[in-house]
PDB file of N, CA and C in Angstrom:
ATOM      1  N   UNK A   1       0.802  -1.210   0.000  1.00  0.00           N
ATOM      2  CA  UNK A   1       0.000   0.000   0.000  1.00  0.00           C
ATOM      3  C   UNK A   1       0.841   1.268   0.000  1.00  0.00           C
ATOM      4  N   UNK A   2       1.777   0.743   1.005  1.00  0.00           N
ATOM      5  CA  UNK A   2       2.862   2.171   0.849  1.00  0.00           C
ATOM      6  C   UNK A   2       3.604   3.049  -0.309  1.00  0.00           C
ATOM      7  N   UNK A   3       3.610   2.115  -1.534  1.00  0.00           N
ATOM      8  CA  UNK A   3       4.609   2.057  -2.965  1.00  0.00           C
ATOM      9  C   UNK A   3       3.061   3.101  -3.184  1.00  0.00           C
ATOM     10  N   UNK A   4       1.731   2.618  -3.731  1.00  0.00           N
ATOM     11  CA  UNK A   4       1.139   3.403  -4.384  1.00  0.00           C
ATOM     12  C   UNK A   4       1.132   5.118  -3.707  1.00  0.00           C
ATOM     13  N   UNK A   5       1.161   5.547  -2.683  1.00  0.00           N
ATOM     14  CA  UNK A   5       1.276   6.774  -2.176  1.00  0.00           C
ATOM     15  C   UNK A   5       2.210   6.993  -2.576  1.00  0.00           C
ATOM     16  N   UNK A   6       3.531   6.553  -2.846  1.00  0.00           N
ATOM     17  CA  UNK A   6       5.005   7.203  -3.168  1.00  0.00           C
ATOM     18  C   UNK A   6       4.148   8.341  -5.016  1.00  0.00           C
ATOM     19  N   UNK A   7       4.205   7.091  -5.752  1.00  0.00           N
ATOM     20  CA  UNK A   7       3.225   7.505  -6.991  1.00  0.00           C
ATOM     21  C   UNK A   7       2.454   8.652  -7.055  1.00  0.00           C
ATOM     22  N   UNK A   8       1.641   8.901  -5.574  1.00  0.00           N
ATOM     23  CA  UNK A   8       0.827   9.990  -6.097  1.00  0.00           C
ATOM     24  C   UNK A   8       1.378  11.565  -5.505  1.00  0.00           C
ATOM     25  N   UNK A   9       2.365  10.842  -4.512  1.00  0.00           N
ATOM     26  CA  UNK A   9       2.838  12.317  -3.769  1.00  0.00           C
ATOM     27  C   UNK A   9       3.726  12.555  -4.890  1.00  0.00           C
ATOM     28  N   UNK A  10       4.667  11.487  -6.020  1.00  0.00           N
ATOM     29  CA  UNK A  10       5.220  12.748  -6.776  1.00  0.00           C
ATOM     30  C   UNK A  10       4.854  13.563  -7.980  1.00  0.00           C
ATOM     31  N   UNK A  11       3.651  12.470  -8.465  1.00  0.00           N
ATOM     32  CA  UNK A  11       2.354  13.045  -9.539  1.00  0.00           C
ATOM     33  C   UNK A  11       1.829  14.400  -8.906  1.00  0.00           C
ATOM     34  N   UNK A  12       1.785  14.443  -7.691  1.00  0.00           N
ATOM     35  CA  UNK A  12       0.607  15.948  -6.888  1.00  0.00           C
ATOM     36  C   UNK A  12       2.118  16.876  -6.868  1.00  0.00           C
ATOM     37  N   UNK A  13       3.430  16.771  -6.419  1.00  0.00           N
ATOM     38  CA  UNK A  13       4.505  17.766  -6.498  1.00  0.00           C
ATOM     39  C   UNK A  13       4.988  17.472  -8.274  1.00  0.00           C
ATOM     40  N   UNK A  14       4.751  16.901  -9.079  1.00  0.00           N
ATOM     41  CA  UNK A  14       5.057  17.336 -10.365  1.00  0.00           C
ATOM     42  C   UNK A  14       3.959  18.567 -11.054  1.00  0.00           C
ATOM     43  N   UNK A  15       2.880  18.186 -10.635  1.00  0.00           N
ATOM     44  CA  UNK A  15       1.317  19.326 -11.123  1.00  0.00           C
ATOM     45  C   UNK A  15       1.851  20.517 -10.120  1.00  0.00           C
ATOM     46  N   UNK A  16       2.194  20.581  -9.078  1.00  0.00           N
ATOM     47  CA  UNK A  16       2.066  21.825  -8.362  1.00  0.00           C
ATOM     48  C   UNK A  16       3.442  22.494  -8.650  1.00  0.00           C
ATOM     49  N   UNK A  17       4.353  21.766  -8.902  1.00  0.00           N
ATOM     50  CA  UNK A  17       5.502  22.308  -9.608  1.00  0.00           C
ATOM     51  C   UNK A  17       5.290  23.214 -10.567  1.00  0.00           C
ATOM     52  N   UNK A  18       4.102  22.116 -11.590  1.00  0.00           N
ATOM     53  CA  UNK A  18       3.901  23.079 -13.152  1.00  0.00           C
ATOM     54  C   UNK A  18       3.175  24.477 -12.998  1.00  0.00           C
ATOM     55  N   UNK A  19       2.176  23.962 -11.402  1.00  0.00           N
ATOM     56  CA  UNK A  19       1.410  25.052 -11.455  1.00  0.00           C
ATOM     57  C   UNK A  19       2.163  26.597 -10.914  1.00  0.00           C
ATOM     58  N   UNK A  20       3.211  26.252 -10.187  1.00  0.00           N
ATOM     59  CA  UNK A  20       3.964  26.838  -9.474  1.00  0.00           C
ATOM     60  C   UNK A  20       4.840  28.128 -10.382  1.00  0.00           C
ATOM     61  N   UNK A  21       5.304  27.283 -11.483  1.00  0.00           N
ATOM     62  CA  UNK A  21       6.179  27.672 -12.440  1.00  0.00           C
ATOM     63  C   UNK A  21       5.351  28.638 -13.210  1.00  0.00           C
ATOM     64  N   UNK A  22       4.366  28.166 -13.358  1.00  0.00           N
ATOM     65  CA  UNK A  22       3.677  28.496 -14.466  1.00  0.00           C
ATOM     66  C   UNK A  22       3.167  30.309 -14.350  1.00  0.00           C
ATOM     67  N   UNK A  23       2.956  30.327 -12.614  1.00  0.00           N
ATOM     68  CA  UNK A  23       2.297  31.264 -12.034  1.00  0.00           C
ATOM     69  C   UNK A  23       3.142  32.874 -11.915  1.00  0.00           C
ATOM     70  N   UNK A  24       4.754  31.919 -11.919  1.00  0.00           N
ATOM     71  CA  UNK A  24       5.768  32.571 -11.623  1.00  0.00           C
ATOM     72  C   UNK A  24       6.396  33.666 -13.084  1.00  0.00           C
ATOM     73  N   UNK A  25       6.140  32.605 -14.193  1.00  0.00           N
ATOM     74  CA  UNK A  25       6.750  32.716 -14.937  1.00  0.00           C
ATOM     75  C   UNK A  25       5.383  34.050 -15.819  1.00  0.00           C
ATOM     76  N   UNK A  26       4.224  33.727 -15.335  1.00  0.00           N
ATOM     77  CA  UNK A  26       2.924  34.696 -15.962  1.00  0.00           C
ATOM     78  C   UNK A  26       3.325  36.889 -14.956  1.00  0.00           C
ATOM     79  N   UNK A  27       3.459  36.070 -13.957  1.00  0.00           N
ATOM     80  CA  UNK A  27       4.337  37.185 -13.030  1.00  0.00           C
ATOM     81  C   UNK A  27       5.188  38.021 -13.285  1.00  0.00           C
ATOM     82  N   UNK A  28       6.341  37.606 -13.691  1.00  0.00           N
ATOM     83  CA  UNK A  28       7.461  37.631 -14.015  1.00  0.00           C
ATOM     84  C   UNK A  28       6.817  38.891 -15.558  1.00  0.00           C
ATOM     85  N   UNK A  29       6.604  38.122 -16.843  1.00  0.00           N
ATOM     86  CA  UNK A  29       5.882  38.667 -17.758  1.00  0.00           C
ATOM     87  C   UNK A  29       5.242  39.779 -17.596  1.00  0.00           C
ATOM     88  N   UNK A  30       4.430  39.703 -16.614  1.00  0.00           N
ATOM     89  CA  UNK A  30       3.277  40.817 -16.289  1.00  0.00           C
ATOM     90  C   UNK A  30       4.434  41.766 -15.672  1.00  0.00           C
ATOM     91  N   UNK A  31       5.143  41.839 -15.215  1.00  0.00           N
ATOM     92  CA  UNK A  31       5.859  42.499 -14.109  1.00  0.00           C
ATOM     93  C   UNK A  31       6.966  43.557 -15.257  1.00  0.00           C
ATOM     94  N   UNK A  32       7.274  42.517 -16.511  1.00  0.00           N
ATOM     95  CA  UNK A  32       8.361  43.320 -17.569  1.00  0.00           C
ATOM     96  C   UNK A  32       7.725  44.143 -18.299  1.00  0.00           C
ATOM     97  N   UNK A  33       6.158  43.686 -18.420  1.00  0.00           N
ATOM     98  CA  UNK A  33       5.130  44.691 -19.428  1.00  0.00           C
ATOM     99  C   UNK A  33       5.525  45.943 -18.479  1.00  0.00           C
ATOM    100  N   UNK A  34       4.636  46.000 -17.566  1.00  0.00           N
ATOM    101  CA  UNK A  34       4.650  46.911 -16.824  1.00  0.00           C
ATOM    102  C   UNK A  34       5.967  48.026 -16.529  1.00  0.00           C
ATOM    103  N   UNK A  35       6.987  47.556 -16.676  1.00  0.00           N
ATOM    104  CA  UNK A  35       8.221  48.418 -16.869  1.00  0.00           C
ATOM    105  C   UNK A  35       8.337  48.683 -18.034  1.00  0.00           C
ATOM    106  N   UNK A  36       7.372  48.432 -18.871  1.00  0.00           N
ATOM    107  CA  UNK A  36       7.863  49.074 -20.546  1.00  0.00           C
ATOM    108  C   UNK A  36       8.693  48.140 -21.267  1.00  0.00           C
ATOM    109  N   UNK A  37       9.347  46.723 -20.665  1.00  0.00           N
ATOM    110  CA  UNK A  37       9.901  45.988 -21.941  1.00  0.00           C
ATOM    111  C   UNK A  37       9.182  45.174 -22.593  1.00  0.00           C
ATOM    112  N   UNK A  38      10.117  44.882 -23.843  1.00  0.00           N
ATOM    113  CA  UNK A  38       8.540  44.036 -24.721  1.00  0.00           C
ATOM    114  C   UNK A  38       9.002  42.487 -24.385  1.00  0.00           C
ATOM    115  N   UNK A  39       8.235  41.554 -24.465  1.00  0.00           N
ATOM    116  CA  UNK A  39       7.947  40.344 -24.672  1.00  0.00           C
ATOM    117  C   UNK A  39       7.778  39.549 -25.734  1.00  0.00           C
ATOM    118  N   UNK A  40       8.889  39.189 -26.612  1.00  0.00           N
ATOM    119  CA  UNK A  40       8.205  38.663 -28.021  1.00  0.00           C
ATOM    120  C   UNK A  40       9.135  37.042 -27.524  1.00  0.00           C
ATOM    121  N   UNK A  41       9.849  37.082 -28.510  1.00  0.00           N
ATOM    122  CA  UNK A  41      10.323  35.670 -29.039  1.00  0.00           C
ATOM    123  C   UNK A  41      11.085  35.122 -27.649  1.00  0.00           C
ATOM    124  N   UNK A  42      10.973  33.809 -27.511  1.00  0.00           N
ATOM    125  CA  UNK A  42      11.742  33.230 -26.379  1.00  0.00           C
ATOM    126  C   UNK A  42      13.179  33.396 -26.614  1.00  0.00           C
ATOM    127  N   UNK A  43      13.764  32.886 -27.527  1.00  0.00           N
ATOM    128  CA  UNK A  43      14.912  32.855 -27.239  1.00  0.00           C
ATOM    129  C   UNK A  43      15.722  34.127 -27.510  1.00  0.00           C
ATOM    130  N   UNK A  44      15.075  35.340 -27.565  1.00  0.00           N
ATOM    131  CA  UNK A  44      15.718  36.337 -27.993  1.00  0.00           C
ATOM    132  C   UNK A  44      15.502  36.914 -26.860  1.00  0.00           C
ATOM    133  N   UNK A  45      14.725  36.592 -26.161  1.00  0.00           N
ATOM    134  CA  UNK A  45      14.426  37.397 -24.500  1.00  0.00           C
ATOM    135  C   UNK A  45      14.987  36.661 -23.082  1.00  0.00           C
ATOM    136  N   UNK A  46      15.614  35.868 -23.569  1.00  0.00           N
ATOM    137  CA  UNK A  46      15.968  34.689 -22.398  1.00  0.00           C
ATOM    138  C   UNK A  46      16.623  35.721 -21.562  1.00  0.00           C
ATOM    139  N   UNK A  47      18.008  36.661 -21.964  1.00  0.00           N
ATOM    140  CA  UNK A  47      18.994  37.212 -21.190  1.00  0.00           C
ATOM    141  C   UNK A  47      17.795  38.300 -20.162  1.00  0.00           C
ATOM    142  N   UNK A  48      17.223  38.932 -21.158  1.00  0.00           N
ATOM    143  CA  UNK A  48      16.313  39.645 -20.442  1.00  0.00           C
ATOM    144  C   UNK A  48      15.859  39.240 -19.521  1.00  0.00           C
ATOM    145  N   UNK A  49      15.046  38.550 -19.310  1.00  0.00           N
ATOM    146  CA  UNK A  49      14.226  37.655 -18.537  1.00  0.00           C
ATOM    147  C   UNK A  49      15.392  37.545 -17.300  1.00  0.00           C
ATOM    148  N   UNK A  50      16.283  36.653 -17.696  1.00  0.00           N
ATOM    149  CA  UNK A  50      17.848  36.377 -16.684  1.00  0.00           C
ATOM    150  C   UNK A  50      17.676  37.433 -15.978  1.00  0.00           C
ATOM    151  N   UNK A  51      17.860  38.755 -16.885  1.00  0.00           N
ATOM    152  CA  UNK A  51      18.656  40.003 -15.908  1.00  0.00           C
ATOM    153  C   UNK A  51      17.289  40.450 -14.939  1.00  0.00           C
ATOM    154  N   UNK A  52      15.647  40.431 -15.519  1.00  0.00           N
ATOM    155  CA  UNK A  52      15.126  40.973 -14.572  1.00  0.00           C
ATOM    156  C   UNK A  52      15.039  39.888 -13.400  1.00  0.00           C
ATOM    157  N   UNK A  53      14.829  38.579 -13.621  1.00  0.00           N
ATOM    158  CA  UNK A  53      14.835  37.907 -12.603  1.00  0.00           C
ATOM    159  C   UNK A  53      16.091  38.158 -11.559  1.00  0.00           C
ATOM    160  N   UNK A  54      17.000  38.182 -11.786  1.00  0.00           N
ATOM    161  CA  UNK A  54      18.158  38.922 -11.437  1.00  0.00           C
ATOM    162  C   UNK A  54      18.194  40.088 -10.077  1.00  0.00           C
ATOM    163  N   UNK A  55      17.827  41.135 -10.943  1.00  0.00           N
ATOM    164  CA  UNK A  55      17.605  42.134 -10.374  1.00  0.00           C
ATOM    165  C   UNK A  55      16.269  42.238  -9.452  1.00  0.00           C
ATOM    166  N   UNK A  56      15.534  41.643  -9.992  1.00  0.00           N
ATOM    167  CA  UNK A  56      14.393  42.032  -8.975  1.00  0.00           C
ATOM    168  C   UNK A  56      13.962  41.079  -8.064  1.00  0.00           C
ATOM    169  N   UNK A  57      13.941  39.376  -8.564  1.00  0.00           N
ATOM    170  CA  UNK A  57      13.913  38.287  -7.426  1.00  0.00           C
ATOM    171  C   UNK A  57      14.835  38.352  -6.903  1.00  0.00           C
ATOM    172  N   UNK A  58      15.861  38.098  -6.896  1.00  0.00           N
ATOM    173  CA  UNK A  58      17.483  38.218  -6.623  1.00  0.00           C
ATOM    174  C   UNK A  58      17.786  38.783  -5.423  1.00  0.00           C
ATOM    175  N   UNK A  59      17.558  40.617  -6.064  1.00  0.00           N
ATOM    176  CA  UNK A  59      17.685  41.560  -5.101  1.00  0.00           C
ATOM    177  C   UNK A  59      16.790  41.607  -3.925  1.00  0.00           C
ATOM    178  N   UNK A  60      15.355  41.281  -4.061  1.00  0.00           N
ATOM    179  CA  UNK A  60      15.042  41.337  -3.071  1.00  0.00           C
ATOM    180  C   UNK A  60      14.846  40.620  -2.231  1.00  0.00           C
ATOM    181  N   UNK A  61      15.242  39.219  -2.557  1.00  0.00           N
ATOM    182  CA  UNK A  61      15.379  37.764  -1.533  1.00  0.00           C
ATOM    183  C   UNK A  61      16.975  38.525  -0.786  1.00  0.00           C
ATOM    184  N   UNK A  62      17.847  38.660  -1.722  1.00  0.00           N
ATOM    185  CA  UNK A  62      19.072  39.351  -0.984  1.00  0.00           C
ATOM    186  C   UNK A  62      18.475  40.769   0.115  1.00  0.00           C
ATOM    187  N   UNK A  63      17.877  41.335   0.127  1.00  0.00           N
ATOM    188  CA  UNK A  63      17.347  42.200   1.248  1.00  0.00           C
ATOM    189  C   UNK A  63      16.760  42.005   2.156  1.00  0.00           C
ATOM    190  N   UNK A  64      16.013  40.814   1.866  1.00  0.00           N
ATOM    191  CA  UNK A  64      14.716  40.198   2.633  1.00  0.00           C
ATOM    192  C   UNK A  64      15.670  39.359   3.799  1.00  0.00           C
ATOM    193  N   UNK A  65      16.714  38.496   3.265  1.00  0.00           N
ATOM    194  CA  UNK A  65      17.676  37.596   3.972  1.00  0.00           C
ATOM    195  C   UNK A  65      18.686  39.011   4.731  1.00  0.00           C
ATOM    196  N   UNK A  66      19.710  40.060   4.211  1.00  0.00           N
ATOM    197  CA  UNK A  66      19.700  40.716   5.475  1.00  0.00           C
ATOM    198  C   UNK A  66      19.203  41.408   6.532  1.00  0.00           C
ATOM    199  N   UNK A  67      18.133  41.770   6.044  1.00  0.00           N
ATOM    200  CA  UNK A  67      17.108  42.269   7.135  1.00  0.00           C
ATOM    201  C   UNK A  67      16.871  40.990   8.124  1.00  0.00           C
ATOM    202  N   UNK A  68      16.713  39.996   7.843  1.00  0.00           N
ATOM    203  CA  UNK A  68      16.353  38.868   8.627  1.00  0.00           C
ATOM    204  C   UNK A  68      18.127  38.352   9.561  1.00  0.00           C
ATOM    205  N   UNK A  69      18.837  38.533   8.944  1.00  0.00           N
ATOM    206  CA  UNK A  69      20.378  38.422   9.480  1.00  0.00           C
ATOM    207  C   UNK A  69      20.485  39.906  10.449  1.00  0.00           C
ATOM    208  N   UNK A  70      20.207  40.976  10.069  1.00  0.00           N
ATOM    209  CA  UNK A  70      20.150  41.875  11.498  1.00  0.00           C
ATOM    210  C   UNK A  70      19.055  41.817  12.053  1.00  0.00           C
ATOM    211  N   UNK A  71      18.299  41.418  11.875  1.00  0.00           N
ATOM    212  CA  UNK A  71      17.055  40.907  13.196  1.00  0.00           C
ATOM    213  C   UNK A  71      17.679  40.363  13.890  1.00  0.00           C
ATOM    214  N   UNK A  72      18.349  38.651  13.890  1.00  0.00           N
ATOM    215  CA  UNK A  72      18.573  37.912  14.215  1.00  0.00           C
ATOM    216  C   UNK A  72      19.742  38.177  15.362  1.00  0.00           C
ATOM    217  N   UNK A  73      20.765  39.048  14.836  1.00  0.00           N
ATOM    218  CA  UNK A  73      21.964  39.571  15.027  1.00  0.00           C
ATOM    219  C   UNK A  73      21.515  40.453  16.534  1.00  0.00           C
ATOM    220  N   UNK A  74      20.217  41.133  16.432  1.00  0.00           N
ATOM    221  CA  UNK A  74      20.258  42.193  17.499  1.00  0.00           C
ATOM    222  C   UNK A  74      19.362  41.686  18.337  1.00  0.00           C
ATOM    223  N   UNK A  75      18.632  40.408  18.145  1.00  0.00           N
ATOM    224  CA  UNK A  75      17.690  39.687  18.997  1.00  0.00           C
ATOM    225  C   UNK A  75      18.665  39.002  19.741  1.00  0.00           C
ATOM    226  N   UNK A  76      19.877  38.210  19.301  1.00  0.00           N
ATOM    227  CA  UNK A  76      21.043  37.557  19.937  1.00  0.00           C
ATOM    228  C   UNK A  76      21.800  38.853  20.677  1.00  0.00           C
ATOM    229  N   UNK A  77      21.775  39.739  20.488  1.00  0.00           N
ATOM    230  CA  UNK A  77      22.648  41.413  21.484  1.00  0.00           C
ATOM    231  C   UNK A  77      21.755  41.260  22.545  1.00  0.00           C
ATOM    232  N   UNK A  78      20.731  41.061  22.721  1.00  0.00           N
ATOM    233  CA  UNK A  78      19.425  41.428  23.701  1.00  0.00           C
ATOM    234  C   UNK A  78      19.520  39.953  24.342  1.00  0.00           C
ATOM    235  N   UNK A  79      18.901  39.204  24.266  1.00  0.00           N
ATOM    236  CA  UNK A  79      19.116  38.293  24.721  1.00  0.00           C
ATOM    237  C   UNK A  79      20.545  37.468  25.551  1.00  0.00           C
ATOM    238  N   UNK A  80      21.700  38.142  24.648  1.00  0.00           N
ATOM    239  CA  UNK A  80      22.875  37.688  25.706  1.00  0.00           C
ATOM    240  C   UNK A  80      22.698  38.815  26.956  1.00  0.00           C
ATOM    241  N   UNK A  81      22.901  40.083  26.274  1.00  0.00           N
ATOM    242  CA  UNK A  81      22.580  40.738  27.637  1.00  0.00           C
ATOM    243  C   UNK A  81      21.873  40.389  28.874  1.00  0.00           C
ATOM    244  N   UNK A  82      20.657  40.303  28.189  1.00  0.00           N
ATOM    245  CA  UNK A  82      19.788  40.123  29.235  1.00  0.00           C
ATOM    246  C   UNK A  82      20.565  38.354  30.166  1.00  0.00           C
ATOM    247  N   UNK A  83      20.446  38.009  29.447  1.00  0.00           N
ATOM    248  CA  UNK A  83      21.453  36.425  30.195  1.00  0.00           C
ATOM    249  C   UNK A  83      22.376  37.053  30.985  1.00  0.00           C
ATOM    250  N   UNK A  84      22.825  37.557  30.924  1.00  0.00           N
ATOM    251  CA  UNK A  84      23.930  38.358  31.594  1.00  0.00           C
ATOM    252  C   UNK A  84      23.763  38.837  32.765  1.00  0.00           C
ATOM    253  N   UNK A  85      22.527  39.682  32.629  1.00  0.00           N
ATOM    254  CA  UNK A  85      22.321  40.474  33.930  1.00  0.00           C
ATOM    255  C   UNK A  85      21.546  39.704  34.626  1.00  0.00           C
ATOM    256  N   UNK A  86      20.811  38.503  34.514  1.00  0.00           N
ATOM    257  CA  UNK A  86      20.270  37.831  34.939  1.00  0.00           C
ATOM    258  C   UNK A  86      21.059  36.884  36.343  1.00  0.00           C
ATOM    259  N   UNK A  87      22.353  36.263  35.384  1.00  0.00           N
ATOM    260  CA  UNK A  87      23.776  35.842  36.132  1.00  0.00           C
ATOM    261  C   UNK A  87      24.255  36.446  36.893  1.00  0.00           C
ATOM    262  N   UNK A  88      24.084  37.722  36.684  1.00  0.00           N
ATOM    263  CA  UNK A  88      25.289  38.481  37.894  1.00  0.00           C
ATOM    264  C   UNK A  88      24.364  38.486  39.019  1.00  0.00           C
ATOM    265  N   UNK A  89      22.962  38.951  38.492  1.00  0.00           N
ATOM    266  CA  UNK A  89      21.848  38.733  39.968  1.00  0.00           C
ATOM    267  C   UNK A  89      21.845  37.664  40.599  1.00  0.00           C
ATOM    268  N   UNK A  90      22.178  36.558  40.045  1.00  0.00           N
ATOM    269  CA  UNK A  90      21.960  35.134  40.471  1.00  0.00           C
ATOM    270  C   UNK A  90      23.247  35.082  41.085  1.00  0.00           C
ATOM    271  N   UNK A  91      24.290  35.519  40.986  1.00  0.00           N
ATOM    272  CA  UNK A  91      25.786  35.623  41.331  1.00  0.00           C
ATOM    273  C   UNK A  91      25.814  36.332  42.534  1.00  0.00           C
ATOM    274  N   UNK A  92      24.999  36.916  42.731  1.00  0.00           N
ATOM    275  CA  UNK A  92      25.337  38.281  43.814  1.00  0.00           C
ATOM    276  C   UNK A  92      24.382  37.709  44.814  1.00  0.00           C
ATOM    277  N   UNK A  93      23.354  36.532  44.385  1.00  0.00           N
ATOM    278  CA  UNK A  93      22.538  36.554  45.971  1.00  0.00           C
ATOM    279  C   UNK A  93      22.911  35.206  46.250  1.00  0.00           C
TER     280      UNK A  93
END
């Protein structure tokens, strides 16, 4: 019984893959109209495509991840502190 579930969990992540892609890639499109570039032939737009994905997924997963690295960074400042002063109270009585 176990083998047939293998089958359908990767049939349901191959469809949601396509659907995934598909959603991304209509996005993506909609997103270059909107800046004024054109959209014609695939293989003459590939680099394009490259550079906005580039620049704009790219960049802002890269912003999104340091903002989340100085969160992290000043939640660990606070927290040692506070450990800290916690110890010396515990030290002192």
């Amino acid at each position: 019984m176990a083998g047939g579930n293998k089958g359908r969990g990767f049939l349901t992540g191959l469809i949601l893959g396509g659907v995934i892609g598909s959603v991304l890639t209509a996005w993506i499109v909609a997103r270059m109209r909107q800046r004024g570039r054109r959209v014609a032939g695939v293989g003459s737009r590939v680099g394009e495509i490259a550079g906005f994905v580039k620049d704009e997924v790219i960049g802002g997963v890269r912003e999104v991840l340091r903002r989340a690295v100085e969160e992290g960074r000043e939640t660990a400042r606070k927290s040692r502190s506070d450990l800290e002063e916690r110890f010396k109270k515990e030290s002192e009585d």
